[in-house]
C-alpha atoms as a PDB file:
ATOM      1  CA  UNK A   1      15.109 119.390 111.464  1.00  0.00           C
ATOM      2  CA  UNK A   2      14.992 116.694 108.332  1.00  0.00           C
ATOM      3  CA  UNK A   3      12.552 117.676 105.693  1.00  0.00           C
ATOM      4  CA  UNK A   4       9.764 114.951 106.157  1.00  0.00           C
ATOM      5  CA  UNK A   5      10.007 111.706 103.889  1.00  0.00           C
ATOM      6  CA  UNK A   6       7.106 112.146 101.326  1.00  0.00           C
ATOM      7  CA  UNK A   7       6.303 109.140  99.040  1.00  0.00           C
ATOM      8  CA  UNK A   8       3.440 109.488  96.454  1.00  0.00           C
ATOM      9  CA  UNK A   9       2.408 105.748  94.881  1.00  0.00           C
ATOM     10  CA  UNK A  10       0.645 106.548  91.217  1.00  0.00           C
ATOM     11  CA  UNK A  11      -0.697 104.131  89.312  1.00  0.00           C
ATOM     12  CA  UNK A  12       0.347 103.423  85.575  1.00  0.00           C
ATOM     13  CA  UNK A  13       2.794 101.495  83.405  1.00  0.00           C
ATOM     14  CA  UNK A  14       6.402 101.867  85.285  1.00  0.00           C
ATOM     15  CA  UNK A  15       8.640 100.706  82.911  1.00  0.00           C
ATOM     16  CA  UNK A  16       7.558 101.981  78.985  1.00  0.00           C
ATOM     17  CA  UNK A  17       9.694 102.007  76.291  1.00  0.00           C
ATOM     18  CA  UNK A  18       7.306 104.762  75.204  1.00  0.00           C
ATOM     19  CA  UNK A  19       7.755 107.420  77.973  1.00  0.00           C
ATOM     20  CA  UNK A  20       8.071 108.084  81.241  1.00  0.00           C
ATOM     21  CA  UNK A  21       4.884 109.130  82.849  1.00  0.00           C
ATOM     22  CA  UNK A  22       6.838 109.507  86.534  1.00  0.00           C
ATOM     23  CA  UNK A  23       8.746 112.308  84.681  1.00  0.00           C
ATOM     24  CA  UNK A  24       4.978 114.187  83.485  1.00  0.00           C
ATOM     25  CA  UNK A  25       4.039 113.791  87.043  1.00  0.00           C
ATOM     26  CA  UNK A  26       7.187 115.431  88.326  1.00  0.00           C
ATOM     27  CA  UNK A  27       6.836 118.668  86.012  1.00  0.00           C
ATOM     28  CA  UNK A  28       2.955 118.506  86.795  1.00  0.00           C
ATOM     29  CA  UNK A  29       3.858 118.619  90.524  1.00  0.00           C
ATOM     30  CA  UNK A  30       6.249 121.116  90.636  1.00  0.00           C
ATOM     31  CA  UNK A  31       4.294 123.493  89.601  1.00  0.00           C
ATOM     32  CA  UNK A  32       3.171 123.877  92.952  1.00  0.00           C
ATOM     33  CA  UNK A  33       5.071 122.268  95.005  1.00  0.00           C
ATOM     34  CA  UNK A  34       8.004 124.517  94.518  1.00  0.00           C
ATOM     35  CA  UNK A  35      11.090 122.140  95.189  1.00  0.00           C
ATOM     36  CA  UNK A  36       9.578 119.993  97.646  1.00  0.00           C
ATOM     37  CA  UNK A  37       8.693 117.068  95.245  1.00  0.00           C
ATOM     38  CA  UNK A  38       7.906 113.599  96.817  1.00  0.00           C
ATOM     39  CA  UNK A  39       9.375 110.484  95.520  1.00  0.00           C
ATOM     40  CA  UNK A  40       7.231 109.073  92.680  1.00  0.00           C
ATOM     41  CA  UNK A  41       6.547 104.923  92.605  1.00  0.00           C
ATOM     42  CA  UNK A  42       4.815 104.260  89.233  1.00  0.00           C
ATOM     43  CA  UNK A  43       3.009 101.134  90.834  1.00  0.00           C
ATOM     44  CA  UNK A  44       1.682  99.675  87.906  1.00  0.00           C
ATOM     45  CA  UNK A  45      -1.974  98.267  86.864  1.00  0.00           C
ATOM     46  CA  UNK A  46      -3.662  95.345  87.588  1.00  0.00           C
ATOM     47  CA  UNK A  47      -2.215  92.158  87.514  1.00  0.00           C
ATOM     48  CA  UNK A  48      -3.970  88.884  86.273  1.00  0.00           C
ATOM     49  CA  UNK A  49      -5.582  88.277  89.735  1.00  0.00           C
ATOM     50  CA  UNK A  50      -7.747  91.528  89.731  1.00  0.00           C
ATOM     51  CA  UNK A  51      -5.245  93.089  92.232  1.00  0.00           C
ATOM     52  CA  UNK A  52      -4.232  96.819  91.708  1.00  0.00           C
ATOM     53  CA  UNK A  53      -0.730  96.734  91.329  1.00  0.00           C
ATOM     54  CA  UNK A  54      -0.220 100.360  92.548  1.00  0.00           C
ATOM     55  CA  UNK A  55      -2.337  99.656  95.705  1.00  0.00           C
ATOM     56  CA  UNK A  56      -0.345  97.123  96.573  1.00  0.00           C
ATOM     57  CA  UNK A  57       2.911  98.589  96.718  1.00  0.00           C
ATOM     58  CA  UNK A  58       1.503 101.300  98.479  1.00  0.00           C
ATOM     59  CA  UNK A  59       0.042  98.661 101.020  1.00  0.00           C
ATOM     60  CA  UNK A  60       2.944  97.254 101.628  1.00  0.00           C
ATOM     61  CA  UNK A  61       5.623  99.783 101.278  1.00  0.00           C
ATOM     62  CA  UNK A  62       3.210 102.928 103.508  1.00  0.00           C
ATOM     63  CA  UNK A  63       4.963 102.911 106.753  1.00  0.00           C
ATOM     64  CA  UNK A  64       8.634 103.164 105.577  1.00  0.00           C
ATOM     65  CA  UNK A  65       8.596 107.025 105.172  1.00  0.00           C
ATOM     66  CA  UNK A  66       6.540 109.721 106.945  1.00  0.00           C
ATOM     67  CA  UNK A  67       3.897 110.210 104.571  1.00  0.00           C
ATOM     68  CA  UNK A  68       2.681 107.528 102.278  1.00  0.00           C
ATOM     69  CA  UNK A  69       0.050 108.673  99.293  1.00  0.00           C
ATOM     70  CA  UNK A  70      -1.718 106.983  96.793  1.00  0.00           C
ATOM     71  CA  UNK A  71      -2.908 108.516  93.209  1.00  0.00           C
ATOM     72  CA  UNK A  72      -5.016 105.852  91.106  1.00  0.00           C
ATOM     73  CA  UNK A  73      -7.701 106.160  88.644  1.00  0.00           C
ATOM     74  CA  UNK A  74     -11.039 105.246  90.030  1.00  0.00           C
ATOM     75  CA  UNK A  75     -12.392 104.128  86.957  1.00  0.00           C
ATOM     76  CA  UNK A  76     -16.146 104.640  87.769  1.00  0.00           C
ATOM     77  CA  UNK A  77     -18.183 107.797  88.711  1.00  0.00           C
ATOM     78  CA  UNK A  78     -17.477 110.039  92.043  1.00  0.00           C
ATOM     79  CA  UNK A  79     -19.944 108.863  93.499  1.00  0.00           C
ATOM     80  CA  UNK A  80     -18.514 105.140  93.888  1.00  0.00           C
ATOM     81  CA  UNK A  81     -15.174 106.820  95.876  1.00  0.00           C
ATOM     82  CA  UNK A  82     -16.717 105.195  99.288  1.00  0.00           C
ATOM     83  CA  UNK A  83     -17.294 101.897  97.578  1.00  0.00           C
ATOM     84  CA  UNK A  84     -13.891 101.583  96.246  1.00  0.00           C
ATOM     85  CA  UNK A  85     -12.169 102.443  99.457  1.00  0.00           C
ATOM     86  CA  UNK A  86     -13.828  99.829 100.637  1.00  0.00           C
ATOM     87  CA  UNK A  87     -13.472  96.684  98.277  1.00  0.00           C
ATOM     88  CA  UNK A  88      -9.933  98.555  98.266  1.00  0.00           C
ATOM     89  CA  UNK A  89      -9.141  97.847 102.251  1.00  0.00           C
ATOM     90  CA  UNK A  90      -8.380 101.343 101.775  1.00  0.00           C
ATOM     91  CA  UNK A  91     -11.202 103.000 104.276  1.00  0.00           C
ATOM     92  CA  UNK A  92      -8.560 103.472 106.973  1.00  0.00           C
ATOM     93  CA  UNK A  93      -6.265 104.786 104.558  1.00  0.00           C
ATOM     94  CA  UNK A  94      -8.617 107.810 102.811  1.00  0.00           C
ATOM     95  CA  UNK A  95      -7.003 110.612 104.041  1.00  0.00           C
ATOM     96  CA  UNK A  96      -4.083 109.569 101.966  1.00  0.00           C
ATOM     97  CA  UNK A  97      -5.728 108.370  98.948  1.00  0.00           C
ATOM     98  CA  UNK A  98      -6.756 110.430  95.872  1.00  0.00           C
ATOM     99  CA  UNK A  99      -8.268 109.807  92.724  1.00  0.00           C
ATOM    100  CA  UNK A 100      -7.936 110.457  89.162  1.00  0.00           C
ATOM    101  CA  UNK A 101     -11.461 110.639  88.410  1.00  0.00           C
ATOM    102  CA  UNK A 102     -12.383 108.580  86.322  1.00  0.00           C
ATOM    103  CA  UNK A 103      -8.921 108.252  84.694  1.00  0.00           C
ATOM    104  CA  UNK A 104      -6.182 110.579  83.862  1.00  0.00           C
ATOM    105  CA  UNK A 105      -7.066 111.169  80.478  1.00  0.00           C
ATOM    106  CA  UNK A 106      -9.918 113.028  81.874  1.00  0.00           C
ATOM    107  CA  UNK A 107      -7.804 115.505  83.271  1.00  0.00           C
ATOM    108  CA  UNK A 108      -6.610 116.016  79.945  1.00  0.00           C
ATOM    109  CA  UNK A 109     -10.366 116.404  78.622  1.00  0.00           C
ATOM    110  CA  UNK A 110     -10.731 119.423  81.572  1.00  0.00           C
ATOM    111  CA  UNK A 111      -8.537 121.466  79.440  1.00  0.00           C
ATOM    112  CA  UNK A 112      -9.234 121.454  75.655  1.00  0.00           C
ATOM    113  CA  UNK A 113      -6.403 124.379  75.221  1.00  0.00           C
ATOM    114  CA  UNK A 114      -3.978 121.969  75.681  1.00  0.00           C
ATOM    115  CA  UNK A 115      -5.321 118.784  73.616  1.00  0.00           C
ATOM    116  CA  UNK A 116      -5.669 121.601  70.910  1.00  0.00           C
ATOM    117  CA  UNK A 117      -1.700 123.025  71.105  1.00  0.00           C
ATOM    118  CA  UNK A 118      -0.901 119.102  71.373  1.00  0.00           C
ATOM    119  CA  UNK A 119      -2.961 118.013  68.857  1.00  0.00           C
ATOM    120  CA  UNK A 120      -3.493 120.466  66.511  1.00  0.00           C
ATOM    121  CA  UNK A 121      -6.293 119.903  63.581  1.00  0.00           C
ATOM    122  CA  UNK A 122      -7.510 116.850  61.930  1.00  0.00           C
ATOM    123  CA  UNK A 123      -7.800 115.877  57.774  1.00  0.00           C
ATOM    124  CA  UNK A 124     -11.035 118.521  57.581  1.00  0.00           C
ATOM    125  CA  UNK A 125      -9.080 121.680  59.751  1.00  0.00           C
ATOM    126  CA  UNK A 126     -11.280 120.941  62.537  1.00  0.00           C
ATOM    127  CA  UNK A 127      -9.858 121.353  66.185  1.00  0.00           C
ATOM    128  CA  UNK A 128      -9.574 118.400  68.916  1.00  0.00           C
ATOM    129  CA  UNK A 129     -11.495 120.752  71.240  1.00  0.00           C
ATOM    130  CA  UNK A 130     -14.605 120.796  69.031  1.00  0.00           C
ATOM    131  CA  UNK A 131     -15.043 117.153  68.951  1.00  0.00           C
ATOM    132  CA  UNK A 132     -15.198 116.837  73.327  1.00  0.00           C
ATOM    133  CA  UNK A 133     -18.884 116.320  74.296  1.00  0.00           C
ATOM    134  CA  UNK A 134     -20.841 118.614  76.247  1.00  0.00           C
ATOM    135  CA  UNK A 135     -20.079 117.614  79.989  1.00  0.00           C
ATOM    136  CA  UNK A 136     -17.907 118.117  82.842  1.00  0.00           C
ATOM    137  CA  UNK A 137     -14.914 115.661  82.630  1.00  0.00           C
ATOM    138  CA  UNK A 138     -15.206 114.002  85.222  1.00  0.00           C
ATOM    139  CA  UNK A 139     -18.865 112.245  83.557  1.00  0.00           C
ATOM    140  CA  UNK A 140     -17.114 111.226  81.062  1.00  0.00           C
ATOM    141  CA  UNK A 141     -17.142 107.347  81.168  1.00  0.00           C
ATOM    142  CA  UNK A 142     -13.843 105.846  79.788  1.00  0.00           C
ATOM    143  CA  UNK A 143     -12.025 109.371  79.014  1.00  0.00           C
ATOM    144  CA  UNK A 144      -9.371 107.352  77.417  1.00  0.00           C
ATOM    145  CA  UNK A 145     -11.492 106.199  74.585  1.00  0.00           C
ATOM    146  CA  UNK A 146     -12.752 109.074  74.493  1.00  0.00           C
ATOM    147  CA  UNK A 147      -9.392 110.973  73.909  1.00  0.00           C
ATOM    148  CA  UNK A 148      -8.800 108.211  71.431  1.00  0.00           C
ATOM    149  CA  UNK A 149     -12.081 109.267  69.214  1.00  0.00           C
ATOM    150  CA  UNK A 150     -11.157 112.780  69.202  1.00  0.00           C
ATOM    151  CA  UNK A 151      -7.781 112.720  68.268  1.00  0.00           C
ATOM    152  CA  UNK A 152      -8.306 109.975  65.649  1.00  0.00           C
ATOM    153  CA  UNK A 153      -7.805 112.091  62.626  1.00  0.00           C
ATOM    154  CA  UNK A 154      -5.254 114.863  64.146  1.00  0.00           C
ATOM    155  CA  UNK A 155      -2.121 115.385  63.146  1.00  0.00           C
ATOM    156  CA  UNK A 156      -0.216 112.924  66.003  1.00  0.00           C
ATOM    157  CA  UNK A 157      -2.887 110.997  65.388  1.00  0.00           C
ATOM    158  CA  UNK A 158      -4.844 108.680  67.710  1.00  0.00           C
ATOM    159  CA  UNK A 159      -3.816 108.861  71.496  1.00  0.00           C
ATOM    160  CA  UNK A 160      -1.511 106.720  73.035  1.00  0.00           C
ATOM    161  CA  UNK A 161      -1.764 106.455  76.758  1.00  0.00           C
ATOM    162  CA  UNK A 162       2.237 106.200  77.876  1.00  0.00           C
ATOM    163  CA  UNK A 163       3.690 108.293  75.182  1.00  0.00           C
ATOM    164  CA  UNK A 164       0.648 110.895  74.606  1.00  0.00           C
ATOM    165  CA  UNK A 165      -0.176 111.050  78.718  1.00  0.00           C
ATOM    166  CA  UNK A 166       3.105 112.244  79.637  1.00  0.00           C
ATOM    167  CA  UNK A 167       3.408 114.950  76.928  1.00  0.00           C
ATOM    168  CA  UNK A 168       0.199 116.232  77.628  1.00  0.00           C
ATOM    169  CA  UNK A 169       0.779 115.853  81.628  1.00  0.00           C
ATOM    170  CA  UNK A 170       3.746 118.491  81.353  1.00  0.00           C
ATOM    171  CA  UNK A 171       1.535 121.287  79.579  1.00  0.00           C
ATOM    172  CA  UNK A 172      -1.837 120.767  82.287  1.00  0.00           C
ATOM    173  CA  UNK A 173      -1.976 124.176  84.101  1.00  0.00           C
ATOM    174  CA  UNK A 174      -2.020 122.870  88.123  1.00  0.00           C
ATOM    175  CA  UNK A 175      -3.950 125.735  89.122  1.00  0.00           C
ATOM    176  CA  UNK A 176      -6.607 125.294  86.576  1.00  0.00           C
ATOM    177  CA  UNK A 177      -6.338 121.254  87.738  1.00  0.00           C
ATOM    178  CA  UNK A 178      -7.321 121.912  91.246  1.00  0.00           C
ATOM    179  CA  UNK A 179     -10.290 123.567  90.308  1.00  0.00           C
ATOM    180  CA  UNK A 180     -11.903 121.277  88.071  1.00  0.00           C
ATOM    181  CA  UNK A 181     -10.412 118.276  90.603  1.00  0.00           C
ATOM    182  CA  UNK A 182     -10.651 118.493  94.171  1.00  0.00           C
ATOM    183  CA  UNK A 183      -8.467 115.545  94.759  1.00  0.00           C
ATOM    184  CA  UNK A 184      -5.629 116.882  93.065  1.00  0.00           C
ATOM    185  CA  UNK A 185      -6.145 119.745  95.139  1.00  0.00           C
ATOM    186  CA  UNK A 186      -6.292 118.001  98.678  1.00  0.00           C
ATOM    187  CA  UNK A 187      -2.935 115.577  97.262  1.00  0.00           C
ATOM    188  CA  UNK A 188      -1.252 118.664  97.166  1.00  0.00           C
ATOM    189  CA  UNK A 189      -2.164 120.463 100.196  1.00  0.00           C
ATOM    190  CA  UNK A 190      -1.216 116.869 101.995  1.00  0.00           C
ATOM    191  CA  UNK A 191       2.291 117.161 100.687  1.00  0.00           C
ATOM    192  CA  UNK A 192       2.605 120.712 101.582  1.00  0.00           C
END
């Protein structure tokens, strides 16, 4: 029996001289996914038009494999997942699309031990951990200027989304990840 065909659309930049965020997603997935990795399709943003990129590769591209998944930020609160599936055209599609909610970075924000091993201390010894506000992640409007204020003064200095994200996306524990992110966790039971 053929192992199934298992393609997983992500949004973000595909082609950066700074980095290759399909490789962070590989070494973040196979953490768990123990040599059965889909193939990755770094979709891209949005274009002028409004359009996600990402969504529509994965629109048009979904029925030439088995399994077709999406992974995009959602860019608002949780509680506006319905509402984008919808203005999406994606309501028939949920069971195969996940979020990064609100955006990646905030996965990064879920686990301070790693922006602080990244990171290390700014100009007055103080660590990148101390400077995250007092809520879950996943409340944190625009994570990525967020991660940008906090890492301002460390020693890499400010984030940079391509070349930052994909460092820090091969040191995020998975198994910490699913608990802090239920859609991570139901992306990878559906490529199981």
């Amino acid at each position: 029996m053929a192992a199934k065909k298992i393609i997983l659309f992500i949004e973000g930049e595909p082609n950066s001289p700074n980095g290759d965020l399909r490789a962070g997603f590989t070494k973040l997935l196979s953490q768990k996914l123990e040599g059965k990795l889909p193939k990755i399709i770094i979709g891209g943003g949005y274009s002028q038009g409004g359009k996600s990129q990402t969504i529509q590769k994965y629109k048009t591209n979904k029925l030439q494999c088995d399994l077709s998944l999406l992974l995009v930020d959602l860019d608002k609160p949780e509680t506006e997942r319905e509402k984008d599936l919808e203005t999406e055209g994606l309501l028939h599609s949920q069971a195969d699309v996940f979020y990064m909610i609100q955006e990646m970075e905030s996965w990064f924000l879920s686990q301070p031990e790693i922006l602080d091993a990244f990171y290390g201390v700014d100009n007055l010894r103080k660590k990148v951990s101390e400077k995250l506000p007092k809520k879950k992640a996943t409340e944190i409007e625009h994570p990525d200027e967020e991660l940008k204020r906090i890492t301002k003064s460390s020693k890499k200095g400010e984030y940079y989304k391509i070349k930052h994200g994909v460092e820090l996306l091969k040191l995020i524990d998975a198994n910490k990840l699913e608990i802090e992110f239920t859609d991570f966790k139901r992306l990878r039971s559906r490529m199981k």
